[in-house]
Protein backbone atom coordinates (compact mmCIF):
# COMPACT_ATOMS: atom_id res chain seq x y z
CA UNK A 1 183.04 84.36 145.98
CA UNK A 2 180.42 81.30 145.04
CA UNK A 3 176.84 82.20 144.91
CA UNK A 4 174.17 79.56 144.75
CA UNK A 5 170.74 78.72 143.85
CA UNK A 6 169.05 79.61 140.80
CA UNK A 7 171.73 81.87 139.60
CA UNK A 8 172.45 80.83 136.17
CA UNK A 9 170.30 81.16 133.30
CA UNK A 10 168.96 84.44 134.52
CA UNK A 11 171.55 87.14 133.41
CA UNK A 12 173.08 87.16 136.85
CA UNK A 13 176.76 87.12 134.91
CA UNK A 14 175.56 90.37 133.03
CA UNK A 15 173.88 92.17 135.87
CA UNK A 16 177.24 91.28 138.07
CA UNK A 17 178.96 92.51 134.88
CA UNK A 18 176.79 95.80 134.91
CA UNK A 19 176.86 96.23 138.78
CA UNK A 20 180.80 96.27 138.75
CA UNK A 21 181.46 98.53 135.99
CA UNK A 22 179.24 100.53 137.81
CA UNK A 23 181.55 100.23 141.17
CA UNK A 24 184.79 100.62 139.28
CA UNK A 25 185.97 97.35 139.99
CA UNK A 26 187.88 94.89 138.27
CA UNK A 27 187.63 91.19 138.18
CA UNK A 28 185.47 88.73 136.49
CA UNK A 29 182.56 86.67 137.05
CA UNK A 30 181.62 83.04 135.40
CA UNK A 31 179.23 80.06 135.60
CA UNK A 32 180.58 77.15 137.37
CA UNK A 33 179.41 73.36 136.33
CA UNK A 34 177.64 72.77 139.51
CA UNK A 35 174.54 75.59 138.31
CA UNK A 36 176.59 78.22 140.52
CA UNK A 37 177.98 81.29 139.53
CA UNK A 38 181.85 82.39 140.66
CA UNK A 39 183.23 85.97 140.71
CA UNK A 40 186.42 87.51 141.86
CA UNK A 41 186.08 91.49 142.36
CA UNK A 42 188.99 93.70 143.05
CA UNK A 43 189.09 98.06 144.36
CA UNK A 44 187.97 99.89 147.05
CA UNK A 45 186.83 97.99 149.91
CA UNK A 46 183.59 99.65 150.27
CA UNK A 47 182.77 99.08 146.46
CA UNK A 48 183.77 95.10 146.95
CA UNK A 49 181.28 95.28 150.02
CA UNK A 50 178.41 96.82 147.78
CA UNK A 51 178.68 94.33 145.36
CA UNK A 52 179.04 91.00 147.81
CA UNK A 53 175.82 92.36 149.80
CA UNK A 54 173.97 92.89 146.02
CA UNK A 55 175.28 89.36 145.11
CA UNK A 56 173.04 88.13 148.22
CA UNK A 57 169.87 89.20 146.17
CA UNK A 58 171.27 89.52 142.73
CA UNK A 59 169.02 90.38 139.68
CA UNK A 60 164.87 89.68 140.11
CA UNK A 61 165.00 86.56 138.22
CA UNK A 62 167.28 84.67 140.03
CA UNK A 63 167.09 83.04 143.64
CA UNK A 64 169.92 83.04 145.68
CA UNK A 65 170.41 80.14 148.55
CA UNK A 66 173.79 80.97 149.51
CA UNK A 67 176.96 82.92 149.21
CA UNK A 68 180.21 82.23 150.24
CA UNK A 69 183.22 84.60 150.49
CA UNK A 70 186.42 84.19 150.73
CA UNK A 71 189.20 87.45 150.96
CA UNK A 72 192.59 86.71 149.30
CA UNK A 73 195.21 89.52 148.42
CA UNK A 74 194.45 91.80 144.82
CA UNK A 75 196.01 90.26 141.49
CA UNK A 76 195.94 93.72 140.01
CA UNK A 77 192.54 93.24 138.11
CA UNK A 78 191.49 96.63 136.63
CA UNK A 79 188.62 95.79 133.89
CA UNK A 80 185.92 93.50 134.52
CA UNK A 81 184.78 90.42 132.36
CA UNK A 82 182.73 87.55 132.26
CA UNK A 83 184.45 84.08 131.47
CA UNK A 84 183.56 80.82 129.84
């Protein structure tokens, strides 16, 4: 998934981070050049769903324009990590 608006520069990688620990997912999340922020999640369907609708918000600080999803089969992603 991309998220944009003001998404970067307000912890939204370490709240996404935080959010799917929390959710048991696995994945990763990371800032893309364009000022939007990219994220891959992987687990239980329902916990993916929590997440994407969370994304639509994301933490107080940021402002989020748009999201857009895309569902592709699992790569087998257990932990969860932010990349640069």
């Amino acid at each position: 998934m991309v998220v944009s608006g003001f998404v970067q520069g307000v912890n939204f990688r370490w709240y996404t981070t935080e959010q799917a620990r929390r959710h048991e997912l696995g994945g990763w999340v990371r800032n893309l050049p364009d000022g939007s922020v990219e994220a891959v999640f992987e687990g239980a369907e329902e916990a993916v769903q929590r997440l994407i609708d969370w994304c639509h918000v994301g933490p107080r600080s940021a402002q989020v324009t748009h999201v857009e999803v895309t569902w592709e089969e699992p790569d087998g992603l257990f932990s969860f990590d932010v990349e640069f």
